[in-house]
N, C-alpha and C. Protein backbone atom coordinates (compact mmCIF):
# COMPACT_ATOMS: atom_id res chain seq x y z
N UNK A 1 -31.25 12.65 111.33
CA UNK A 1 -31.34 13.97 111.92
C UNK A 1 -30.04 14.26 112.63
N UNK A 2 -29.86 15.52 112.48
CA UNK A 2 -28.39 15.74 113.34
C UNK A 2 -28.40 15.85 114.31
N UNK A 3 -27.31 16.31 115.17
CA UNK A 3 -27.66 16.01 117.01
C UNK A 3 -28.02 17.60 116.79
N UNK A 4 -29.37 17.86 117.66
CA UNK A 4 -29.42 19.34 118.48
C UNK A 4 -29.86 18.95 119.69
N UNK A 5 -29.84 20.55 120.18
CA UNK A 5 -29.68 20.45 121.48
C UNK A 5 -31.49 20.83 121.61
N UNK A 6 -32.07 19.62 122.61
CA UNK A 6 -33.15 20.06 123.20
C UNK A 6 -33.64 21.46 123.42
N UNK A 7 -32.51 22.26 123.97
CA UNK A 7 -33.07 23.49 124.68
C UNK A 7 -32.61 24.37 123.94
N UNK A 8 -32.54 24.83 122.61
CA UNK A 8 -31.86 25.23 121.69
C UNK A 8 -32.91 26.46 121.28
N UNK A 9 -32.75 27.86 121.30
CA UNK A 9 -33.91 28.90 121.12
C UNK A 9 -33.55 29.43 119.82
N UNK A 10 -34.28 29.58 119.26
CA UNK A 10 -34.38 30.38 117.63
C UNK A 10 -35.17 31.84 117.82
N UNK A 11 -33.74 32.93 116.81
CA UNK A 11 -34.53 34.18 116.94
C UNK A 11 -34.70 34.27 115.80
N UNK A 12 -35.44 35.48 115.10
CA UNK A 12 -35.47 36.08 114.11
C UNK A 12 -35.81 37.37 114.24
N UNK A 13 -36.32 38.54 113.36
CA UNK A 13 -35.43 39.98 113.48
C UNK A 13 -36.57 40.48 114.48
N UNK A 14 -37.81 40.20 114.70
CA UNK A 14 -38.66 40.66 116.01
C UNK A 14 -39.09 39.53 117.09
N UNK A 15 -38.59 38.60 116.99
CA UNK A 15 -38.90 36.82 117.83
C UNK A 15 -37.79 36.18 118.17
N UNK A 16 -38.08 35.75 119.44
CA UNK A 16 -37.32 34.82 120.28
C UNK A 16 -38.09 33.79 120.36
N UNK A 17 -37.58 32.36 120.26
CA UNK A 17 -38.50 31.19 120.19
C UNK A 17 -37.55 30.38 121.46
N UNK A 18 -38.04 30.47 122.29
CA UNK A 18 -37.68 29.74 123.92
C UNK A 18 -38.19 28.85 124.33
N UNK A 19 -37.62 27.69 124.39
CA UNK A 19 -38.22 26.63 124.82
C UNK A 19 -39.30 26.69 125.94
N UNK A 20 -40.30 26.18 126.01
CA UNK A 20 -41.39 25.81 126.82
C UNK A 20 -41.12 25.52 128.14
N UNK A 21 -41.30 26.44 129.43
CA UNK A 21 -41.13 25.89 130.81
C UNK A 21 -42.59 25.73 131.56
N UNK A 22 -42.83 25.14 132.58
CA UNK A 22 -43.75 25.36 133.14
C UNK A 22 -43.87 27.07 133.76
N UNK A 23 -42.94 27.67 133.66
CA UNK A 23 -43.17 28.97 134.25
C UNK A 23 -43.85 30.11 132.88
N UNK A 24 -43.65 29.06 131.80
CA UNK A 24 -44.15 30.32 130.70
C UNK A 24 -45.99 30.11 131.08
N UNK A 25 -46.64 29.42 131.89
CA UNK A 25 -47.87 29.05 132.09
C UNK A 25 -48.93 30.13 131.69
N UNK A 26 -48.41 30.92 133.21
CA UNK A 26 -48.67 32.58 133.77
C UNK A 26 -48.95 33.47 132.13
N UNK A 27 -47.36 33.85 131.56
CA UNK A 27 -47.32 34.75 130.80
C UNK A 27 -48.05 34.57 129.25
N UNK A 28 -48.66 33.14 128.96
CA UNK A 28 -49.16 32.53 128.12
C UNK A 28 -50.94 32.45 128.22
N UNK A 29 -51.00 32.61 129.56
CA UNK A 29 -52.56 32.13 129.80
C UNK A 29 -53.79 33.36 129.19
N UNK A 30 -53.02 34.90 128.96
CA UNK A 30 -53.59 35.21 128.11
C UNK A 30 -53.84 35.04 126.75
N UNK A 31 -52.95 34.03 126.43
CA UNK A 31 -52.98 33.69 124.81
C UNK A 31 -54.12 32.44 125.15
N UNK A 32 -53.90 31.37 125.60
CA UNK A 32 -54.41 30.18 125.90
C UNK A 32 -55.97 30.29 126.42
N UNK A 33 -56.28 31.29 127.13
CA UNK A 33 -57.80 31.58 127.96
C UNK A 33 -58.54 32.30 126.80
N UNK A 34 -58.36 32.88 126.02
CA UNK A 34 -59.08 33.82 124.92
C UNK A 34 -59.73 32.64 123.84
N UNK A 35 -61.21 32.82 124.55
CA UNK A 35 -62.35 31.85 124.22
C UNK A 35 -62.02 31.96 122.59
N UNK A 36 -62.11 33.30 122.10
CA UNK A 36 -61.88 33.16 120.53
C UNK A 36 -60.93 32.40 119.43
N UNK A 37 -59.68 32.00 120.58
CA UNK A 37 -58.77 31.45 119.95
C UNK A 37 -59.05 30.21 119.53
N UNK A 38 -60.43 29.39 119.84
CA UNK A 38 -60.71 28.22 119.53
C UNK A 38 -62.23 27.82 118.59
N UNK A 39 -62.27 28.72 117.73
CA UNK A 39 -63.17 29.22 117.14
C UNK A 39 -62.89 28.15 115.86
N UNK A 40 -61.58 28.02 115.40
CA UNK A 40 -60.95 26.83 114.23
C UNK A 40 -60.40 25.97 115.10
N UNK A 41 -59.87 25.81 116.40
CA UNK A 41 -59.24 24.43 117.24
C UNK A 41 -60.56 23.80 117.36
N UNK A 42 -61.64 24.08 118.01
CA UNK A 42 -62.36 23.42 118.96
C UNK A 42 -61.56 23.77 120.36
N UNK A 43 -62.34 23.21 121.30
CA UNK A 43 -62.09 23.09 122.86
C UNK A 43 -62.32 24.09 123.23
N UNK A 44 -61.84 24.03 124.47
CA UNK A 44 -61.74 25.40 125.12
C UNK A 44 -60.70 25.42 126.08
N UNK A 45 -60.49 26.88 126.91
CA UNK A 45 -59.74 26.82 127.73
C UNK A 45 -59.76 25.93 128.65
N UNK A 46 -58.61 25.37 129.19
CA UNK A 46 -58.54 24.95 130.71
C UNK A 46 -58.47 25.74 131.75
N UNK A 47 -57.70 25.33 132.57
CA UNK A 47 -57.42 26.11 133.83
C UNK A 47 -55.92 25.97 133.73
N UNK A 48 -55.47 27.60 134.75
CA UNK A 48 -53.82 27.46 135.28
C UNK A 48 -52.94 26.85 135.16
N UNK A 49 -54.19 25.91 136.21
CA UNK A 49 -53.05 24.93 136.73
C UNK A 49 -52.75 24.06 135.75
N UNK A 50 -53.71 23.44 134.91
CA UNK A 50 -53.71 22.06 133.72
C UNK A 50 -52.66 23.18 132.83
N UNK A 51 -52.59 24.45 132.66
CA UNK A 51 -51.51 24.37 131.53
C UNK A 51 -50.29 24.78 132.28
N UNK A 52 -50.05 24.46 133.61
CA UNK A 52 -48.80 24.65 133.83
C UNK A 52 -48.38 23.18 134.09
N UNK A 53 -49.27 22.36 134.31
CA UNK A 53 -49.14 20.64 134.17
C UNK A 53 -48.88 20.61 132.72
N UNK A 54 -48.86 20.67 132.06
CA UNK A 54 -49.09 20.30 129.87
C UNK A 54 -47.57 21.26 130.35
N UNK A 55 -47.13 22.01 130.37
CA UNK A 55 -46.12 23.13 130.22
C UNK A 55 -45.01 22.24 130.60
N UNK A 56 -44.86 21.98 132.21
CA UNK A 56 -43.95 21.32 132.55
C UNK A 56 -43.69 19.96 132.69
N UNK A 57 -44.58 19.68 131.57
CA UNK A 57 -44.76 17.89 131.19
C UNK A 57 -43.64 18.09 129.77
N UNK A 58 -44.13 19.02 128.93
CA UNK A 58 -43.65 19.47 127.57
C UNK A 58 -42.19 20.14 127.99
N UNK A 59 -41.96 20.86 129.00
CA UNK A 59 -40.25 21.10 129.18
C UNK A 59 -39.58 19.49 129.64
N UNK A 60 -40.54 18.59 130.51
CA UNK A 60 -39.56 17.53 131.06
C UNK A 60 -39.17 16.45 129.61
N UNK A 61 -40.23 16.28 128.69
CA UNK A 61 -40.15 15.36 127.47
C UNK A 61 -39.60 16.12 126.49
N UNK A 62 -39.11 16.96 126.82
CA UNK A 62 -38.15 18.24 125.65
C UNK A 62 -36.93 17.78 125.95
N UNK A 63 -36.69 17.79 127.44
CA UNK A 63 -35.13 17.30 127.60
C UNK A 63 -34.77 16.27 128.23
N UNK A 64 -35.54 14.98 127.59
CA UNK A 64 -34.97 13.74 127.53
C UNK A 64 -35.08 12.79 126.08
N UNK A 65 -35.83 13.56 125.39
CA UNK A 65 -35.68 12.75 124.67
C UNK A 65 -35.43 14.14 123.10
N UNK A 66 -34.89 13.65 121.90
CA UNK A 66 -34.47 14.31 120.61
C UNK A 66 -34.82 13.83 120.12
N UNK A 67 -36.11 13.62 119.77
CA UNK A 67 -36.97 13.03 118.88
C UNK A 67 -38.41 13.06 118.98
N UNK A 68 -39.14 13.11 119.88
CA UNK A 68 -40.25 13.37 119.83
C UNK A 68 -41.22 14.10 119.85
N UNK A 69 -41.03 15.66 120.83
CA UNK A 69 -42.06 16.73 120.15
C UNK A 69 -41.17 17.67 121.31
N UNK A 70 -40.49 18.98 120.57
CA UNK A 70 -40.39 20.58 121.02
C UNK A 70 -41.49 21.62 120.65
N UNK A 71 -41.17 22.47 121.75
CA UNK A 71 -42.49 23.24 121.80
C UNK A 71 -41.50 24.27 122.34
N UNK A 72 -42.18 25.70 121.25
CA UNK A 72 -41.34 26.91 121.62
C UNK A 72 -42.35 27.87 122.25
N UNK A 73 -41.98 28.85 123.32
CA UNK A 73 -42.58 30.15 123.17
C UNK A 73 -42.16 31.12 122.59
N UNK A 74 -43.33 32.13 121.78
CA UNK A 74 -42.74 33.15 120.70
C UNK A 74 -42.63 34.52 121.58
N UNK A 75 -41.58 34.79 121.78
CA UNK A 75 -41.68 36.08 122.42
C UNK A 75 -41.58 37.45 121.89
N UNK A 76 -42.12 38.67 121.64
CA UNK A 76 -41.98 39.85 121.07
C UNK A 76 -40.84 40.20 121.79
N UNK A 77 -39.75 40.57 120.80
CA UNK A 77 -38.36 41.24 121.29
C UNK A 77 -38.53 42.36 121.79
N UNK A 78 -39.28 43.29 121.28
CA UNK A 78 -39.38 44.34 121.87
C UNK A 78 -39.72 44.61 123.71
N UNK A 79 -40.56 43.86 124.03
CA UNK A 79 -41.06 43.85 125.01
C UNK A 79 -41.12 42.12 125.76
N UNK A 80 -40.39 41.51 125.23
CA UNK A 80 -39.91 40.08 125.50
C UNK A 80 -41.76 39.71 126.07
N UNK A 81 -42.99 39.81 125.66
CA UNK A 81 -44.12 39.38 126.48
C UNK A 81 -43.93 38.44 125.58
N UNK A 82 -44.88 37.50 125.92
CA UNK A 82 -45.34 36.13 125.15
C UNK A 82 -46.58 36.08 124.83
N UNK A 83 -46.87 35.75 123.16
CA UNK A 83 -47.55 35.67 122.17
C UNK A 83 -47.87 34.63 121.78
N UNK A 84 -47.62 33.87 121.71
CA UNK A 84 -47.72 32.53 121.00
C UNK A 84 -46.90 31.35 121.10
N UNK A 85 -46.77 30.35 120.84
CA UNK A 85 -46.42 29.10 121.02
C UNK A 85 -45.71 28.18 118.91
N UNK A 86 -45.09 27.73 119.56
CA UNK A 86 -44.65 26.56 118.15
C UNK A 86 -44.37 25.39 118.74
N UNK A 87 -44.69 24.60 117.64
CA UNK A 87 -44.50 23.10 118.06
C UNK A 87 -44.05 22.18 117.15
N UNK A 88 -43.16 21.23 117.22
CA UNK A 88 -42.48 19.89 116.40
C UNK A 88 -42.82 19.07 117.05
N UNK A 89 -43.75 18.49 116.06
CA UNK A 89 -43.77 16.47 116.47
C UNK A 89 -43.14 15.71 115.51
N UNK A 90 -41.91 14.97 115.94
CA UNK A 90 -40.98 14.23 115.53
C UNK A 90 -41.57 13.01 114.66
N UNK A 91 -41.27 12.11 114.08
CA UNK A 91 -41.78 11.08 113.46
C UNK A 91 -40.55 10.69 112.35
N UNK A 92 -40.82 9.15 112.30
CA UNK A 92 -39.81 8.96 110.89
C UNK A 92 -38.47 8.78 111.55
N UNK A 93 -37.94 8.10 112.66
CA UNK A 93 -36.58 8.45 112.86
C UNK A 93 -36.12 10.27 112.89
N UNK A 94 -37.00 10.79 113.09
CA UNK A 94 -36.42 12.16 112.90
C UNK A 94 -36.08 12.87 111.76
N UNK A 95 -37.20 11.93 110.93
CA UNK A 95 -36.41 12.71 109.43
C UNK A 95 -38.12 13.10 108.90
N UNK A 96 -39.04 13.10 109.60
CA UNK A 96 -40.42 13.93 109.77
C UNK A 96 -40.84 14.71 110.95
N UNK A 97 -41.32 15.82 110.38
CA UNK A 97 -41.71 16.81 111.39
C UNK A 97 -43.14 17.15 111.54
N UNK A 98 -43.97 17.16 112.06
CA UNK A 98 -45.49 17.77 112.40
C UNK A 98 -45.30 19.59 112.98
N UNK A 99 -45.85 20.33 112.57
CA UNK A 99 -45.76 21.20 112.71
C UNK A 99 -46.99 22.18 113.36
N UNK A 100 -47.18 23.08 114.45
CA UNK A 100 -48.35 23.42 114.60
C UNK A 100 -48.16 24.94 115.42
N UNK A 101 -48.86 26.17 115.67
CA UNK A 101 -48.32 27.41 115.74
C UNK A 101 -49.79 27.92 116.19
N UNK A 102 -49.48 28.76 117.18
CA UNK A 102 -50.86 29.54 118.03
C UNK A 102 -49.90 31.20 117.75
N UNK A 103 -50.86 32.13 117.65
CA UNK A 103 -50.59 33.38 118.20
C UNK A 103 -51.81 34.02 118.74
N UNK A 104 -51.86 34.35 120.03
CA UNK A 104 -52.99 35.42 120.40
C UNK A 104 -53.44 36.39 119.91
N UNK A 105 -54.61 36.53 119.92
CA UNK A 105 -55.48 37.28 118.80
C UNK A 105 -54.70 38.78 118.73
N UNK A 106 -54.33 39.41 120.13
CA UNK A 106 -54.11 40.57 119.56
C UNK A 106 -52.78 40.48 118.62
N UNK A 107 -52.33 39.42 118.57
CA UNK A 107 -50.67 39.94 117.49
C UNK A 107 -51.09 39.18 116.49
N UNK A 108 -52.71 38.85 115.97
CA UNK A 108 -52.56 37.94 114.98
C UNK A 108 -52.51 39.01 113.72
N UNK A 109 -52.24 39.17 112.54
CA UNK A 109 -52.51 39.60 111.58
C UNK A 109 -51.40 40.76 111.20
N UNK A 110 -49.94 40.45 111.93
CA UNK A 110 -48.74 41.25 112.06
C UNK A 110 -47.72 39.96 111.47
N UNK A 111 -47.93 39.30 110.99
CA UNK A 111 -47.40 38.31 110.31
C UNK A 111 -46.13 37.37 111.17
N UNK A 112 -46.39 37.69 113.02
CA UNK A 112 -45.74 36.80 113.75
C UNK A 112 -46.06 35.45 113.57
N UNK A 113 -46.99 34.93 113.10
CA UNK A 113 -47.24 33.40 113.13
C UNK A 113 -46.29 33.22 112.06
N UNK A 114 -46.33 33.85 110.73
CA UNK A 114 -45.87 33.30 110.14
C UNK A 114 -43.82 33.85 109.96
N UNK A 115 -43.63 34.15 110.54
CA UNK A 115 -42.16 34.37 111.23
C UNK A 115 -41.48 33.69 111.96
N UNK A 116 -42.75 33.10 112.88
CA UNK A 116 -42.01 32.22 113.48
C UNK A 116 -42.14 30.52 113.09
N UNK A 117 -43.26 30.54 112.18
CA UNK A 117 -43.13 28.98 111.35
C UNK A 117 -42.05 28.59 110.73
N UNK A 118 -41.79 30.04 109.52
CA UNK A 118 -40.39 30.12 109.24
C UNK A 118 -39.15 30.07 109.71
N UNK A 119 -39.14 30.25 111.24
CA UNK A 119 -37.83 30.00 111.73
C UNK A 119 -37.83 28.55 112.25
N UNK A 120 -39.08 28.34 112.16
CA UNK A 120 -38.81 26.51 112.54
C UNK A 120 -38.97 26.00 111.74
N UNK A 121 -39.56 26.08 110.47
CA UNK A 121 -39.34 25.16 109.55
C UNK A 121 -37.86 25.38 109.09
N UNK A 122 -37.05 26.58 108.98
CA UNK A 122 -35.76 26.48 108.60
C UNK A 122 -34.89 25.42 109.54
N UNK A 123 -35.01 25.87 110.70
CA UNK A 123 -34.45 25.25 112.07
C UNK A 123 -34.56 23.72 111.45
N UNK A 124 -36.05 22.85 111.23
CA UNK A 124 -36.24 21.76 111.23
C UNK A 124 -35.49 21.04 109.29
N UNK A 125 -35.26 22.03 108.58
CA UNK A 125 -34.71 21.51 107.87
C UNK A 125 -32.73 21.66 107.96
N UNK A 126 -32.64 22.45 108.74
CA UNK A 126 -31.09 22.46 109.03
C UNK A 126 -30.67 21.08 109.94
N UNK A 127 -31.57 20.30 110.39
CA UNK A 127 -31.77 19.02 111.63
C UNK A 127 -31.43 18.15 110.39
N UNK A 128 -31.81 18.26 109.00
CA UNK A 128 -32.47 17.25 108.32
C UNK A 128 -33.29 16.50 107.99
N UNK A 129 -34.01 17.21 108.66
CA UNK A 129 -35.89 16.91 108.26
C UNK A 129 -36.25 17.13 106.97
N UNK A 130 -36.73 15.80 106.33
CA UNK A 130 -36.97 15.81 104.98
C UNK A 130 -38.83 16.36 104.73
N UNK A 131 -39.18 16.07 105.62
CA UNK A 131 -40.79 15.88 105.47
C UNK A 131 -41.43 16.80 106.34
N UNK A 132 -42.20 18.24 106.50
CA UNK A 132 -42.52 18.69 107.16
C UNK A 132 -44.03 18.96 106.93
N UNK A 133 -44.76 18.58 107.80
CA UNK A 133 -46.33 18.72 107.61
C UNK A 133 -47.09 19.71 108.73
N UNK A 134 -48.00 20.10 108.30
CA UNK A 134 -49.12 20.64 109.44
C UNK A 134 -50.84 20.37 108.79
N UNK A 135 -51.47 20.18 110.01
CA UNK A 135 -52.86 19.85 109.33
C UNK A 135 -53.79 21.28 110.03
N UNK A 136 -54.31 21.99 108.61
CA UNK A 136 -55.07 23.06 108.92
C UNK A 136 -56.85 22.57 108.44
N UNK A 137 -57.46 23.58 109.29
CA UNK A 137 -58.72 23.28 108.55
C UNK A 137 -58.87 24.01 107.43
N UNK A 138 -59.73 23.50 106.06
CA UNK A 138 -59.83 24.44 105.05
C UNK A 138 -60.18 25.67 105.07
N UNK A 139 -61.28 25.96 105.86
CA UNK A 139 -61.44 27.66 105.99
C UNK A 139 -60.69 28.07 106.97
N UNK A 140 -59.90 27.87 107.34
CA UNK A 140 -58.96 28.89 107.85
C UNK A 140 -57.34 29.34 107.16
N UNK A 141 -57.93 30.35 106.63
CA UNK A 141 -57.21 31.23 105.90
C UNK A 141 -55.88 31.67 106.33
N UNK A 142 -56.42 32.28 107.25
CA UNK A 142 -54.65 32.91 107.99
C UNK A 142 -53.90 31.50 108.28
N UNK A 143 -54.30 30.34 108.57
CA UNK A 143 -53.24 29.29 108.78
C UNK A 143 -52.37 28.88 107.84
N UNK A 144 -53.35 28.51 106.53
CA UNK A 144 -52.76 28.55 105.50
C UNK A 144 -52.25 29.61 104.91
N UNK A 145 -52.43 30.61 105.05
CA UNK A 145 -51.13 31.84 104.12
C UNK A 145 -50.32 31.21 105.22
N UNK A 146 -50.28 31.46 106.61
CA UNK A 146 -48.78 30.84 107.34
C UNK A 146 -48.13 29.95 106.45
N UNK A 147 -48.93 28.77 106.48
CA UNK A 147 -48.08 27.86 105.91
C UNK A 147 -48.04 27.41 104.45
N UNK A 148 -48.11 28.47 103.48
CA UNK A 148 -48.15 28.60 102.49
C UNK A 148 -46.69 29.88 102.49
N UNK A 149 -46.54 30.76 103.60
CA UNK A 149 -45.56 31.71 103.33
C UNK A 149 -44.46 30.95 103.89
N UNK A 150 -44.54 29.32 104.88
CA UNK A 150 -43.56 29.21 105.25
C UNK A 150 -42.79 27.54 104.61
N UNK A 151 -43.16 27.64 103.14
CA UNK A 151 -43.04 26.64 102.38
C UNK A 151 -44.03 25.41 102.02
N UNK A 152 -45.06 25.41 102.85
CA UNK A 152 -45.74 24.30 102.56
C UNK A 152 -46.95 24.57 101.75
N UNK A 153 -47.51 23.03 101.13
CA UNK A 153 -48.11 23.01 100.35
C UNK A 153 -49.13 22.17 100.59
N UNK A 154 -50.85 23.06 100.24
CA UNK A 154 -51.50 22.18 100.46
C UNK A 154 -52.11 20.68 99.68
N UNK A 155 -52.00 19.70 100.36
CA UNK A 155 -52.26 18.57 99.73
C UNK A 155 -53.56 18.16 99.61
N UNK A 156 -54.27 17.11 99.22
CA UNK A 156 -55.62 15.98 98.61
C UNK A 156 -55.54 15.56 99.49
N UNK A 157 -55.01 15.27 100.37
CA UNK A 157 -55.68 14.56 101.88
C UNK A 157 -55.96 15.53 102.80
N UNK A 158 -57.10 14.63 103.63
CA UNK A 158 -57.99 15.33 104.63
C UNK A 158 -58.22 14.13 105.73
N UNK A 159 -58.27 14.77 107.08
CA UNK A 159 -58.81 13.81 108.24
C UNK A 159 -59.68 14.42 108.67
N UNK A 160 -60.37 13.69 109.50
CA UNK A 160 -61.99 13.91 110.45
C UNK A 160 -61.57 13.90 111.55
N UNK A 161 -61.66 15.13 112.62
CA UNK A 161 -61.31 15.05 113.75
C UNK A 161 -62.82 15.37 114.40
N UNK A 162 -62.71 15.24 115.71
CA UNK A 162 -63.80 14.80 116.54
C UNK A 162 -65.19 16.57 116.45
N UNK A 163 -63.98 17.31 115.86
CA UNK A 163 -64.33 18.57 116.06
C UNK A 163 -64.83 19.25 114.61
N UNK A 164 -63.72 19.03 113.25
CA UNK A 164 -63.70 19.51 112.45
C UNK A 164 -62.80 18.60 111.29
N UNK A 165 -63.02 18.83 110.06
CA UNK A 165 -61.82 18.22 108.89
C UNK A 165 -61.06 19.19 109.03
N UNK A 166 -59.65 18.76 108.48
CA UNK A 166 -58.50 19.34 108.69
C UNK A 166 -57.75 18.68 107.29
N UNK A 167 -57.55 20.16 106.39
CA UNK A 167 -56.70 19.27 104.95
C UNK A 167 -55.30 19.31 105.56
N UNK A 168 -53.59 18.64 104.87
CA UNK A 168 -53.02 18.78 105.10
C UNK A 168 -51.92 19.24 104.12
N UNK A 169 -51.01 19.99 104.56
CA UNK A 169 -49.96 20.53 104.32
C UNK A 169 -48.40 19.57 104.20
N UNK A 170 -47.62 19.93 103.47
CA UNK A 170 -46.69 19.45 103.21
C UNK A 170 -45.85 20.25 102.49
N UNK A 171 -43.98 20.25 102.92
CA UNK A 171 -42.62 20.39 102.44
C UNK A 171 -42.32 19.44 102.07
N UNK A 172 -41.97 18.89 101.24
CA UNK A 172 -41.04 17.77 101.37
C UNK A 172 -39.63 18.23 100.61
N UNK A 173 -38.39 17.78 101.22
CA UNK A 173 -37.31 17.98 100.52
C UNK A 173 -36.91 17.06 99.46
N UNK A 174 -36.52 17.69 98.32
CA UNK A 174 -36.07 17.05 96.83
C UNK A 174 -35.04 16.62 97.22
N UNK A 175 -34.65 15.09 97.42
CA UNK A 175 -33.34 14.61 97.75
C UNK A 175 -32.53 14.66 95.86
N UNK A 176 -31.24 14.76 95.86
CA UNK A 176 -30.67 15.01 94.92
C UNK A 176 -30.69 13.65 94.18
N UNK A 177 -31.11 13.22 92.65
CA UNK A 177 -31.08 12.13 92.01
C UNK A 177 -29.65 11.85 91.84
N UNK A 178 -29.20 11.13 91.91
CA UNK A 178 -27.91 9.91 92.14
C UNK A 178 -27.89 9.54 90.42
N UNK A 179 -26.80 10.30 89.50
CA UNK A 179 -26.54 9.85 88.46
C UNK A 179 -26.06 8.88 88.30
C-alpha cells in the first residue's frame, strides 16, 4: 500500500468525505438515532454520548496507525450537513480493504451512498488495494446496487451474524500476467 495520509478527505461533484471527529457526533446523530436505519443492521441506537466515545476513539486510531480502519463523514456540498458515514477496514498488509457505508434515510435513494462508495473504492485502489470487500445482507437491495454500481461483485459466500446472513461482495484487482 502506498503511504497516505490518515486525514486525507475525498470529494466528488456533490460530497465531501471528512475524516471522522468526535465533534461530527452532534451533526450525525440524526443519521445514527433513526430507529429505521437498522431495519437490515440490527441494533439500535445508542446514546450521544457512546457515539461521540466510538467517534473520537475512530479519529484517535485514524491517526496513529495506516493500516487499520478510516472512517469518513459524507457531507452534502451544498449545505455541508452530514448524511452519512464510510468506512475502510484494512487487512492483508494493506493490500485488503473491508468496506461499509450508512446514509440517512432522508438522502437515501439520491444515489449518495453510492457516490461516495465510489470515491472510496477509487481512493482505496489508488493506495493499492488489491482486494476490496463488503458484506451485505441478501435482501437488501439498495446495498447491493451500491455495491454493484461501485465495482463489486456478489460472491457464493455467506456468514451468520448474530442478527442476520450477510452474502459477500468482492473487487478484486487483475494483477497483470508476467510473460
Amino acid at each position: 500500500m502506498s503511504g497516505h495520509r490518515p486525514d486525507e478527505s475525498l470529494h466528488t461533484d456533490r460530497l465531501d468525505l471528512v475524516p471522522v471527529t468526535a465533534d461530527d457526533a452532534d451533526p450525525l446523530s440524526g443519521v445514527f438515532f433513526d430507529n429505521r436505519l437498522y431495519a437490515f443492521t440490527g441494533g439500535e441506537p445508542g446514546t450521544l454520548e457512546g457515539l461521540r466515545s466510538t467517534f473520537a476513539q475512530l479519529s484517535a486510531n485514524r491517526s496513529t496507525s495506516r493500516t487499520a480502519q478510516l472512517n469518513w463523514v459524507v457531507r452534502h456540498q451544498v449545505d455541508a450537513k452530514a448524511i452519512g458515514m464510510l468506512q475502510a477496514i484494512f487487512s492483508g498488509g494493506g493490500h485488503a480493504a473491508e468496506i461499509a457505508w450508512v446514509v440517512g434515510l432522508p438522502w437515501q435513494g439520491q444515489g449518495f451512498a453510492t457516490e461516495a462508495a465510489r470515491a472510496v473504492v477509487g481512493w482505496l485502489l489508488g493506495q493499492g488495494v488489491e482486494t476490496i470487500t463488503a458484506w451485505i445482507r441478501p435482501d437488501h437491495h439498495a446495498s447491493a446496487a451500491v455495491a454493484r454500481r461501485a465495482g463489486l461483485t456478489a460472491t457464493d459466500e455467506y456468514r451468520n451474524t448474530e442478527v442476520h446472513r450477510e452474502q459477500l461482495w468482492r473487487l478484486q484487482v487483475q494483477k497483470p500476467s508476467s510473460a
